[in-house]
Protein backbone atom coordinates (compact mmCIF):
# COMPACT_ATOMS: atom_id res chain seq x y z
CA UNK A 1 97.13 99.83 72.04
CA UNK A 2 93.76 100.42 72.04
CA UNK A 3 90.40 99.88 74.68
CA UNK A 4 87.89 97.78 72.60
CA UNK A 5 84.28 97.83 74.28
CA UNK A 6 83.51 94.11 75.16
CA UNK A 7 79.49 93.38 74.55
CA UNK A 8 77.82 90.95 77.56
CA UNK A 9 74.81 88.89 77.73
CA UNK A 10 73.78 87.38 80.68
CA UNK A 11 76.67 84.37 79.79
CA UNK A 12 79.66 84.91 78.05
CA UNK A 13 80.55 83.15 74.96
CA UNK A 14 83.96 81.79 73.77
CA UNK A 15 85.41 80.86 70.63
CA UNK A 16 88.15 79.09 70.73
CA UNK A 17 91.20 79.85 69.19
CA UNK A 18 93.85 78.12 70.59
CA UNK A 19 94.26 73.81 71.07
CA UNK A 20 93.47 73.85 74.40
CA UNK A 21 89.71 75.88 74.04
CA UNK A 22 89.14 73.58 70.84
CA UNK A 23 85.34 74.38 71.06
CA UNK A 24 82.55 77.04 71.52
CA UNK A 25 81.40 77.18 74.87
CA UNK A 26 79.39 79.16 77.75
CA UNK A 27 80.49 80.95 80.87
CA UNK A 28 77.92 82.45 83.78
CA UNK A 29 77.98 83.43 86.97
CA UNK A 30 77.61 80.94 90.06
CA UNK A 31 75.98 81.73 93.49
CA UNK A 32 77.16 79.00 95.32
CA UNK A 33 75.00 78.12 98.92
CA UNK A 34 78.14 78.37 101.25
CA UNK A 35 77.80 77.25 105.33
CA UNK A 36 79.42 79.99 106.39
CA UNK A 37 80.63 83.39 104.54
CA UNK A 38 81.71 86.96 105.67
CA UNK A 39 79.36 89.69 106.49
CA UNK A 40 77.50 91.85 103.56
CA UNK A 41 79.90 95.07 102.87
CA UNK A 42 81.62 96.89 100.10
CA UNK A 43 85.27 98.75 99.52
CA UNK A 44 86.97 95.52 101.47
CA UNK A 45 91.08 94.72 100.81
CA UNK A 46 91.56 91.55 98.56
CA UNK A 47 94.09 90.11 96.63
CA UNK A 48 94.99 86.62 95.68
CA UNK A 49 97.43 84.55 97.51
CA UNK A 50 99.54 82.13 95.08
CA UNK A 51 101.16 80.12 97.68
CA UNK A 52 97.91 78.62 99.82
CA UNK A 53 96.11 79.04 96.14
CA UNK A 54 93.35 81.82 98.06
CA UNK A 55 91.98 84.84 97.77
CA UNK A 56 92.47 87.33 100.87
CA UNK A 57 89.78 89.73 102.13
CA UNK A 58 90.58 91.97 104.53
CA UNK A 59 88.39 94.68 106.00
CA UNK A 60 85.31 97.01 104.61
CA UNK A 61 82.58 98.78 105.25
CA UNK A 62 78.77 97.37 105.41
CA UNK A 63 76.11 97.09 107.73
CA UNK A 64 76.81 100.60 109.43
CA UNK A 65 80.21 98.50 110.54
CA UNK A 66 84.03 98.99 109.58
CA UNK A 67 85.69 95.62 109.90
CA UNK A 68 88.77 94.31 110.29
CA UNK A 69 88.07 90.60 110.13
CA UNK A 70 90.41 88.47 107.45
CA UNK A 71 89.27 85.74 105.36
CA UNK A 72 90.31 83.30 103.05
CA UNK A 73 88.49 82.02 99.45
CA UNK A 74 89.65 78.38 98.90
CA UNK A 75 86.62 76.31 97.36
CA UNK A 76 84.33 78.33 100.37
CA UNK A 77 84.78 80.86 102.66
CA UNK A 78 87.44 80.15 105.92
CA UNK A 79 88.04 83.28 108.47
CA UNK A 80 91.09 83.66 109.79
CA UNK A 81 92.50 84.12 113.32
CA UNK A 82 95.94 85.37 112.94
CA UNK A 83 98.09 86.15 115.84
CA UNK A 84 97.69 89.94 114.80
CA UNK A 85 96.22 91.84 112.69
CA UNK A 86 95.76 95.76 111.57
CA UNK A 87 92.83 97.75 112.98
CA UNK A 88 89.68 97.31 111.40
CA UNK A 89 89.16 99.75 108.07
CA UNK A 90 87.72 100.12 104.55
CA UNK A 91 89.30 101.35 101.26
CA UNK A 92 93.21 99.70 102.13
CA UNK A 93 95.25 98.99 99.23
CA UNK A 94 96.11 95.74 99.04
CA UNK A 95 98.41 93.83 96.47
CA UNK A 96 100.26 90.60 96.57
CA UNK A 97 104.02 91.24 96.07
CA UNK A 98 105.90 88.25 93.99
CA UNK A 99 109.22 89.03 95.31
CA UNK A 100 108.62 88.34 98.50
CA UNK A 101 105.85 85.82 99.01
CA UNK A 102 103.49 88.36 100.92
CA UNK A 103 100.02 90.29 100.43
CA UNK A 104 101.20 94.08 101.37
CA UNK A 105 98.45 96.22 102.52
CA UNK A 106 98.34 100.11 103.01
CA UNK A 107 96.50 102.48 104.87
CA UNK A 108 92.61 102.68 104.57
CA UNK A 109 90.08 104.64 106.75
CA UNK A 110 89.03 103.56 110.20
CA UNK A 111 85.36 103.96 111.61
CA UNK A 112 86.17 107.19 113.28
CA UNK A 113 87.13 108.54 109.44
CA UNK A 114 90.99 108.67 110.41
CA UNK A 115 92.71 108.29 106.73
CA UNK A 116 95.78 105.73 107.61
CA UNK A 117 99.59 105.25 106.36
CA UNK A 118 100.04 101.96 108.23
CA UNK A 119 101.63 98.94 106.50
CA UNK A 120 100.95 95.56 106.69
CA UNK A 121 102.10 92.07 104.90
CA UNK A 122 100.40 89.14 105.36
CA UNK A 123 102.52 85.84 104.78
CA UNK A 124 99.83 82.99 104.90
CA UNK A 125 99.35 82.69 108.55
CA UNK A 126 99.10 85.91 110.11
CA UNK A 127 99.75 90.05 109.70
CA UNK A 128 102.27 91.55 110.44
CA UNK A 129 103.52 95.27 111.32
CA UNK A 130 106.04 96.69 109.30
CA UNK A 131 108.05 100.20 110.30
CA UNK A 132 109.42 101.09 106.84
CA UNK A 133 111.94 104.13 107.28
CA UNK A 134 109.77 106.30 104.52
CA UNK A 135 105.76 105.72 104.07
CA UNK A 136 103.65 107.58 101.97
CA UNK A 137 101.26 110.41 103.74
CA UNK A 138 97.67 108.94 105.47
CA UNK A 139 95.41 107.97 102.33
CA UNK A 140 93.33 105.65 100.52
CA UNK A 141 94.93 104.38 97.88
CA UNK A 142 95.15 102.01 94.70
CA UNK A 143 98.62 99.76 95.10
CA UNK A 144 99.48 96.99 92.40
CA UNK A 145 102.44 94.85 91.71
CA UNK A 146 105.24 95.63 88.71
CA UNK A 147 106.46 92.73 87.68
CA UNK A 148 109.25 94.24 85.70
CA UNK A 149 110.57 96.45 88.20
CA UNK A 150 109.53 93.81 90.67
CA UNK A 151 108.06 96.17 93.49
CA UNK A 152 104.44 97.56 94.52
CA UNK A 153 103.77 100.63 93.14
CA UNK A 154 101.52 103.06 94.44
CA UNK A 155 99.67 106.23 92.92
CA UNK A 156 98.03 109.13 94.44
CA UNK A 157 95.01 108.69 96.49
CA UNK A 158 92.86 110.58 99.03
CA UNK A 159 91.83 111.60 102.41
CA UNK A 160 88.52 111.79 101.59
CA UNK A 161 87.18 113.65 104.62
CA UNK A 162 89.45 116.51 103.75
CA UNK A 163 88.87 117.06 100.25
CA UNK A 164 92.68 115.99 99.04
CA UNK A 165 93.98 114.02 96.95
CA UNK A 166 97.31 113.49 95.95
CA UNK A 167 99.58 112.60 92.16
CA UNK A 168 102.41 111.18 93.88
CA UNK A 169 103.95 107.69 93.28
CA UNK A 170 105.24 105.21 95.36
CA UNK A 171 106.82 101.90 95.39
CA UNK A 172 107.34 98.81 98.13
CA UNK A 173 110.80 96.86 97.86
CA UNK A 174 109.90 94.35 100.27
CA UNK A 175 111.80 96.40 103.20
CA UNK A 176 110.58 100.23 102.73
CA UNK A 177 108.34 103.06 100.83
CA UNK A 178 110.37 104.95 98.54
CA UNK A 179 108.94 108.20 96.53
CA UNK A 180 109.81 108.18 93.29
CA UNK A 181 109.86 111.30 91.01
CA UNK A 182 109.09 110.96 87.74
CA UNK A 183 109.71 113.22 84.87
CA UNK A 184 105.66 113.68 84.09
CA UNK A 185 102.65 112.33 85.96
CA UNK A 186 99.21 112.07 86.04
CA UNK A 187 97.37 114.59 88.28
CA UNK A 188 95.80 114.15 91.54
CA UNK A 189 93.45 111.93 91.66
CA UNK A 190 91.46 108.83 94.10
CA UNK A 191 90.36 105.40 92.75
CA UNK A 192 91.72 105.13 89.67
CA UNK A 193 91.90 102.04 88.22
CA UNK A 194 95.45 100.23 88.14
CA UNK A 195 96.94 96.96 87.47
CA UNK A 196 100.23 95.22 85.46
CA UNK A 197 100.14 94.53 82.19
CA UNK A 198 101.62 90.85 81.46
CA UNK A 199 101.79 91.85 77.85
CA UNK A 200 103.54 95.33 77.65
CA UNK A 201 105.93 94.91 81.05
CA UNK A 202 103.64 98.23 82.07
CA UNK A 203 101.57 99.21 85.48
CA UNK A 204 98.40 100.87 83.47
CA UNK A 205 96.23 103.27 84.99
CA UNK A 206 92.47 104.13 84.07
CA UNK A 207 90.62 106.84 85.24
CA UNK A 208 90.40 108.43 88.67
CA UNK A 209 89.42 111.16 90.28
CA UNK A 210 86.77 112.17 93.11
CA UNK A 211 86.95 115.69 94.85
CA UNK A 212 88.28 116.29 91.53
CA UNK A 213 87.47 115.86 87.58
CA UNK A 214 87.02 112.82 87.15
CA UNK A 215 89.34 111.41 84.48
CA UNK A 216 89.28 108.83 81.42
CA UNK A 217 92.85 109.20 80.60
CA UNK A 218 94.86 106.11 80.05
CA UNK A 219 98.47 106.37 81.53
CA UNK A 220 101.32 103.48 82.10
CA UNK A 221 104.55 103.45 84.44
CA UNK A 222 107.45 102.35 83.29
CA UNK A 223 109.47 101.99 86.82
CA UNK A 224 110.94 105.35 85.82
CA UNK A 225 108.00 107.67 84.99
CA UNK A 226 104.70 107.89 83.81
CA UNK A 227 103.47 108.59 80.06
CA UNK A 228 99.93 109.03 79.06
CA UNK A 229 98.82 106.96 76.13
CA UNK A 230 96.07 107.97 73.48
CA UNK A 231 94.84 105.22 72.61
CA UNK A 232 91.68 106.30 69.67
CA UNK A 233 89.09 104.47 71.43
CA UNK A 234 88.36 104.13 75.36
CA UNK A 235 85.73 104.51 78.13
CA UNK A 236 84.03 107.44 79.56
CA UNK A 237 85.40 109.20 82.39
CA UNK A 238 84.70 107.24 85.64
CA UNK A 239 86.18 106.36 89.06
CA UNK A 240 86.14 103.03 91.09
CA UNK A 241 86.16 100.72 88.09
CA UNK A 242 87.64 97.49 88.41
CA UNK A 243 90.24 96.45 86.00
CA UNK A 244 92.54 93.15 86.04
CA UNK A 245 94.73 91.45 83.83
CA UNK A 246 93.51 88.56 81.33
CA UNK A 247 96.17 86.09 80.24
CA UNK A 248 93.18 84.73 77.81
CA UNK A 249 92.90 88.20 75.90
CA UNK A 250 96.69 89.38 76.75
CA UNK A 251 95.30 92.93 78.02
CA UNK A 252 93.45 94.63 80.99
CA UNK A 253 90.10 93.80 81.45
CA UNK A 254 88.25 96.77 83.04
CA UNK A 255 84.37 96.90 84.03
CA UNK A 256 82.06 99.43 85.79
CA UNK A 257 82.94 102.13 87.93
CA UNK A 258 80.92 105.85 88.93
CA UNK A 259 80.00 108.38 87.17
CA UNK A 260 77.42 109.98 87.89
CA UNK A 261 76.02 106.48 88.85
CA UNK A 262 77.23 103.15 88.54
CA UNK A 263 78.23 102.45 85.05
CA UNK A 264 77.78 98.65 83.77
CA UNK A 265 79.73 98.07 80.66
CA UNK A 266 83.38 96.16 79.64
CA UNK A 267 85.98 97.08 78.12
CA UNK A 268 89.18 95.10 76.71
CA UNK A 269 92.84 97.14 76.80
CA UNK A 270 94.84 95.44 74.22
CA UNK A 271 97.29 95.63 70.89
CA UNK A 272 94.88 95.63 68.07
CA UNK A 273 96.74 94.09 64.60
């Protein structure tokens, strides 16, 4: 495995190498004029929502507000009005779990800076409370779904008011939290970057860090434990970066992120021949 830095121009270019991309072509960036769309704001909830084919938003911070409005992306914006909801917050985790058919959300920080544990799923229509028997401690923190293992996994996190953060891992079953305790793990760190890897069967995590060093190690779960990879090449240290993965390039796509200031470049985490 290996991260391969991915140069951008204003469009991205493709060359196709399979039947069905049988030609060179552009991409770019649309700004579409929408009637209606949520209010400005950063650090919001979102996750994508196979079964009404949308993309969630829940939450964030902007406009010297914390919200806890919920809307839906299906060709335009649509706000919801579910029956209930959680209280408004920025920085949840949020992650669609496969094996159930819901969006599960966790924790977040309200507008009076209390760090919640709180856990949500979200089943097309409306939220709903759940009261697992075991939760993880108050934090913000990254959650993504294992398709292998077929649960939401959770790692680490922060109360950010407090200076903590945390190298524990956790994963959803649907029903409860459970800790799990792995032989080795990464160490405590906040917005790392982590997603499922298609490809390898793996939850991969970039980066991390906050109150403390900020990281650019590369490390994967394997539903039993965590083992850092070294791959030759990768990106600088950094925190907040987003990272997804891309059926098109089989690997994690991951772009951006802090340190000191906001970083701008792409890179590609895949098996190189």
């Amino acid at each position: 495995m290996k991260w391969i830095a991915a140069l951008m121009t204003s469009a991205w270019v493709l060359v196709a190498t399979t039947p069905l991309l049988a030609q060179t072509y552009s991409l770019n960036w649309v700004e579409p004029t929408l009637p209606v769309s949520p209010p400005g704001r950063c650090c919001a909830g979102m996750a994508y929502y196979p079964p009404t084919h949308s993309t969630l938003v829940f939450g964030g911070w902007g406009n010297s507000a914390i919200y806890g409005d919920t809307w839906a992306w299906r060709n335009g914006w649509h706000q919801q009005t579910p029956a209930s909801s959680p209280s408004a917050r920025w920085s949840p985790g949020m992650a669609y779990d496969e094996a159930t058919g819901e969006i599960v959300l966790l924790g977040g920080q309200n507008s009076s800076g209390v760090v919640l544990n709180d856990t949500w799923t979200w089943n097309g229509t409306t939220w709903t409370q759940q009261f697992p028997t075991t939760r993880p401690s108050p934090r913000r923190a990254p959650i993504a779904y294992d398709g292998a293992t077929k649960t939401v996994v959770l790692f680490g996190g922060d109360v950010q008011n407090l200076g903590i953060e945390y190298n524990d891992t956790w994963t959803w079953n649907g029903t409860t939290w459970m800790q799990q305790f792995p032989t080795s793990s990464p160490s405590p760190r906040t917005d790392a970057s982590m997603a499922y890897d298609a490809t390898l069967g793996l939850i991969v995590m970039f980066g991390g860090g906050f109150s403390t060093p900020i990281q650019n190690q590369t490390w994967a779960w394997n539903g039993t434990t965590w083992a850092q990879l070294n791959p030759v090449d990768k990106p600088t240290a950094r925190y907040a970066a987003s990272m997804g993965y891309d059926p098109l390039s089989k690997g994690l796509v991951l772009f951006g992120g802090f340190n000191p200031g906001t970083l701008d470049d792409t890179w590609i985490f895949t098996v190189v021949q």
